[in-house]
N, C-alpha and C. Protein backbone atom coordinates (compact mmCIF):
# COMPACT_ATOMS: atom_id res chain seq x y z
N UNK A 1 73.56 165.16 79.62
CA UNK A 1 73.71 165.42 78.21
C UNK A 1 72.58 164.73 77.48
N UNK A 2 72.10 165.51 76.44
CA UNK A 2 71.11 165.03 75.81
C UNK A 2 71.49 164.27 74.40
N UNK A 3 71.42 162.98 73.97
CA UNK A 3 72.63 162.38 72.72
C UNK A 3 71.49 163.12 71.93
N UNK A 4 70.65 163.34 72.04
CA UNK A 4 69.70 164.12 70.11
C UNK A 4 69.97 165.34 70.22
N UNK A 5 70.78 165.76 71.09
CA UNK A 5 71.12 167.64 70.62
C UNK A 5 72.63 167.50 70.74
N UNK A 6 73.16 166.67 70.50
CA UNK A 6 75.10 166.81 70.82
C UNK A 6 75.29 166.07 69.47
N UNK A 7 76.26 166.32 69.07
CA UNK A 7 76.98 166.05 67.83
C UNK A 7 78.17 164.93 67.74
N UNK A 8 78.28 163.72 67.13
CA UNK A 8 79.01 163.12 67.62
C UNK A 8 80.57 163.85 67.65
N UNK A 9 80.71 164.14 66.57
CA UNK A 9 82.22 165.05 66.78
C UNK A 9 82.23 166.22 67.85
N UNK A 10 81.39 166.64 68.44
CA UNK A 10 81.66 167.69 69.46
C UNK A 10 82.50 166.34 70.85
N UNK A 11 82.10 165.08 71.11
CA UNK A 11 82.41 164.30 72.14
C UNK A 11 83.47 163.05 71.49
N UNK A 12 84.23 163.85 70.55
CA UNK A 12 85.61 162.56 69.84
C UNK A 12 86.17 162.69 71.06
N UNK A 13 86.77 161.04 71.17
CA UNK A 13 87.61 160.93 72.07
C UNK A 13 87.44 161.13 73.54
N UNK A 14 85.48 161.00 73.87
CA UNK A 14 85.69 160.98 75.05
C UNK A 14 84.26 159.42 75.14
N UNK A 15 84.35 158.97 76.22
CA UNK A 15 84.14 157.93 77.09
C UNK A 15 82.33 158.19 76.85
N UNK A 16 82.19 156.94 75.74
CA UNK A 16 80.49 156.94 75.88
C UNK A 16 80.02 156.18 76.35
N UNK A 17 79.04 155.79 77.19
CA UNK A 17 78.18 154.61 78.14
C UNK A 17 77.44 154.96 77.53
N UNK A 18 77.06 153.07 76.83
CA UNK A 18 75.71 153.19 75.80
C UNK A 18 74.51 152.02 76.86
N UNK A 19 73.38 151.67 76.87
CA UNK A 19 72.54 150.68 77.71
C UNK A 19 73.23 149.69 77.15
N UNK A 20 73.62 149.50 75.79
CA UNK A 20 74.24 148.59 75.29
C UNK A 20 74.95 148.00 76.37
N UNK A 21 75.94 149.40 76.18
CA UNK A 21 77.62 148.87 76.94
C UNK A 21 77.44 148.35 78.60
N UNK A 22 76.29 148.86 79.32
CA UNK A 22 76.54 148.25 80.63
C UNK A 22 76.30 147.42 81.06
N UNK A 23 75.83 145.81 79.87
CA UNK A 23 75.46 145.24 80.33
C UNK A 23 76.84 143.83 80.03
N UNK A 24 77.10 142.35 80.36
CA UNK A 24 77.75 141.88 80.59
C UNK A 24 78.06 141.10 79.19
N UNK A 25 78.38 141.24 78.20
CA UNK A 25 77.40 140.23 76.93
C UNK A 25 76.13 140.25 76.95
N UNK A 26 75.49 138.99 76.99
CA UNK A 26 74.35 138.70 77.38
C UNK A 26 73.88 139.08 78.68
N UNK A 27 74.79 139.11 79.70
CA UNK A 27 74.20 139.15 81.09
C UNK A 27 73.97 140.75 81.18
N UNK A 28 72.56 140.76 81.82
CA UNK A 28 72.04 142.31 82.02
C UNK A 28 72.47 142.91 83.23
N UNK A 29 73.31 144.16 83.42
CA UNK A 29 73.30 144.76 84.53
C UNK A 29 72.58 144.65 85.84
N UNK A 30 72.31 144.45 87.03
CA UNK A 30 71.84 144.21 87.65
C UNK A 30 70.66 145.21 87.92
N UNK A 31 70.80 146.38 87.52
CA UNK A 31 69.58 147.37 87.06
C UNK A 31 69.09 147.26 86.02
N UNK A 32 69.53 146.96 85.04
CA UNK A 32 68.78 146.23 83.97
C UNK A 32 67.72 144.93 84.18
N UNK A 33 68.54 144.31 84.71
CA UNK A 33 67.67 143.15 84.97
C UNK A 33 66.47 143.29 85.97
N UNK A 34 66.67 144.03 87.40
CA UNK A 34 65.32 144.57 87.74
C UNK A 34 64.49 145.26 87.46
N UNK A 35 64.80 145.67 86.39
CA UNK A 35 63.78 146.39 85.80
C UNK A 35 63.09 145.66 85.07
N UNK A 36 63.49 144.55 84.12
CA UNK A 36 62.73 143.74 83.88
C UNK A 36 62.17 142.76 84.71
N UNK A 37 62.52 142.43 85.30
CA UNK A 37 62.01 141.53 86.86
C UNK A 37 60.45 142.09 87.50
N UNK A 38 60.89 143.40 87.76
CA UNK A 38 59.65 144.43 88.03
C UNK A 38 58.40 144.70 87.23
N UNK A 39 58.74 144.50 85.72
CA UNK A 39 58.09 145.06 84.78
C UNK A 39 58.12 146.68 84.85
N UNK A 40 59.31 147.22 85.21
CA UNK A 40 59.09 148.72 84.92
C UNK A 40 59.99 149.25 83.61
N UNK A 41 59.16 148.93 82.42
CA UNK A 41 59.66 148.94 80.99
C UNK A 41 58.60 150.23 80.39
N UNK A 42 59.65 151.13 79.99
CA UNK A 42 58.77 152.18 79.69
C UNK A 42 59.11 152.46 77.69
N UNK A 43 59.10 153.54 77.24
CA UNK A 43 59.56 152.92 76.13
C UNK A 43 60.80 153.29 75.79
N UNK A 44 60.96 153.13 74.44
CA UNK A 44 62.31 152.72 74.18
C UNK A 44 63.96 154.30 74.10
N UNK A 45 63.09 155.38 74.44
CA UNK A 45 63.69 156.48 75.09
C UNK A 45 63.76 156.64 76.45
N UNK A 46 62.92 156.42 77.27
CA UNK A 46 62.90 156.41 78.86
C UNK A 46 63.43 155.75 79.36
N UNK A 47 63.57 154.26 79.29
CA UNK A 47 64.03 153.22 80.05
C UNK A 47 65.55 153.03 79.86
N UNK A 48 66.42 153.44 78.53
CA UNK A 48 67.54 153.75 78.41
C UNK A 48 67.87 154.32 79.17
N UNK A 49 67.36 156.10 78.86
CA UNK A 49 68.09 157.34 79.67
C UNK A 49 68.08 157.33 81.65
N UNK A 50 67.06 155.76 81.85
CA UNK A 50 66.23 156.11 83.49
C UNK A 50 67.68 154.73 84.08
N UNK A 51 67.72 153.74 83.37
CA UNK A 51 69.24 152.89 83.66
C UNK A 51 70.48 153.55 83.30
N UNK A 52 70.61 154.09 82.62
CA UNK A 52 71.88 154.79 82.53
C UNK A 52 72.44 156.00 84.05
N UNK A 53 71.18 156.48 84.28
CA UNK A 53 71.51 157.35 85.40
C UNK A 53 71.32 156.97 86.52
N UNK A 54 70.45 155.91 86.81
CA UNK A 54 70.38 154.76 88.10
C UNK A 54 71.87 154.44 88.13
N UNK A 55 72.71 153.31 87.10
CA UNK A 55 73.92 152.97 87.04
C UNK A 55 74.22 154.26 87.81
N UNK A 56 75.07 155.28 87.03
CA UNK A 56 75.44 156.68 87.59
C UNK A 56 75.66 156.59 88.97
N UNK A 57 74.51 156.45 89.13
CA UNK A 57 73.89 157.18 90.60
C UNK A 57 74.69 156.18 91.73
N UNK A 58 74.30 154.98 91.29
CA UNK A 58 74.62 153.81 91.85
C UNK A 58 76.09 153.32 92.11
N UNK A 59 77.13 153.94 91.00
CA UNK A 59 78.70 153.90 90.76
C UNK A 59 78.60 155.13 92.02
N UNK A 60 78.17 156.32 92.22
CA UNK A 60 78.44 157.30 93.02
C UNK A 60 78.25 157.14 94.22
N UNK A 61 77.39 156.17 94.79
CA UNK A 61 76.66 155.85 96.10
C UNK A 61 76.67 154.54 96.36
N UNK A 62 77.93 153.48 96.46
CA UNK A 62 78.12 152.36 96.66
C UNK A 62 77.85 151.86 97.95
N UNK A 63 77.80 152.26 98.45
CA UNK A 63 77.48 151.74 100.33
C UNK A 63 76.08 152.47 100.33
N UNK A 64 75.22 152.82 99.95
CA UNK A 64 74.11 153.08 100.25
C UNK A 64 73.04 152.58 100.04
N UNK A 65 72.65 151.45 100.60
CA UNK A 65 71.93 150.50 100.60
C UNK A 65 70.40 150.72 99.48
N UNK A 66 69.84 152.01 99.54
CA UNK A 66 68.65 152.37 98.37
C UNK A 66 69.64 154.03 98.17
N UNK A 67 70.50 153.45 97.11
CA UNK A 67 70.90 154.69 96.38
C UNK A 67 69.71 156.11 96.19
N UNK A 68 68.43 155.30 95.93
CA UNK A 68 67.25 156.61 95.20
C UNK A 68 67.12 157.45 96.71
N UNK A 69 66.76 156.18 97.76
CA UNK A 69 66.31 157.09 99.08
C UNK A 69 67.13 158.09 99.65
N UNK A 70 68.88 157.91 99.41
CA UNK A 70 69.84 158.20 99.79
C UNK A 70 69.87 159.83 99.14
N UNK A 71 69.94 159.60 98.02
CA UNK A 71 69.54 160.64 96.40
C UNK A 71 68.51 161.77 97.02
N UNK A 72 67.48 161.32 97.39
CA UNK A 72 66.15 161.88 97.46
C UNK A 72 66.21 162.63 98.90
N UNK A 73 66.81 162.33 100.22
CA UNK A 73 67.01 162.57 101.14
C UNK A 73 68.35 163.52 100.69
């Protein structure tokens, strides 16, 4: 889903994951935080939408040691 073409009232009442929300308080998601670790900071549209679907990916593929290789294969 793209949030600049959806309407907030078309998605009342359903379940939004913001970069905000996945992180601990202060403490950054553990994909969050390697990404800054890495320096792979892109700007402030990319690096949202690219952790949000890593998370995703990562909730879907828990035993798979490199979720992407797993993904990609």
């Amino acid at each position: 889903m793209l949030a600049c073409l959806l309407l907030a009232a078309d998605v009342e009442g359903s379940e939004i994951r913001t970069i905000e929300g996945i992180a601990d308080g202060e403490v950054l998601h553990p994909l969050q935080q390697a990404m800054v670790d890495e320096g792979a900071i892109q700007c402030g549209f990319c690096t949202p939408g690219m952790v949000i679907n890593g998370v995703h990916l990562f909730e879907r593929t828990p035993r798979c040691a490199d979720a992407v290789r797993c993904r990609v294969a």
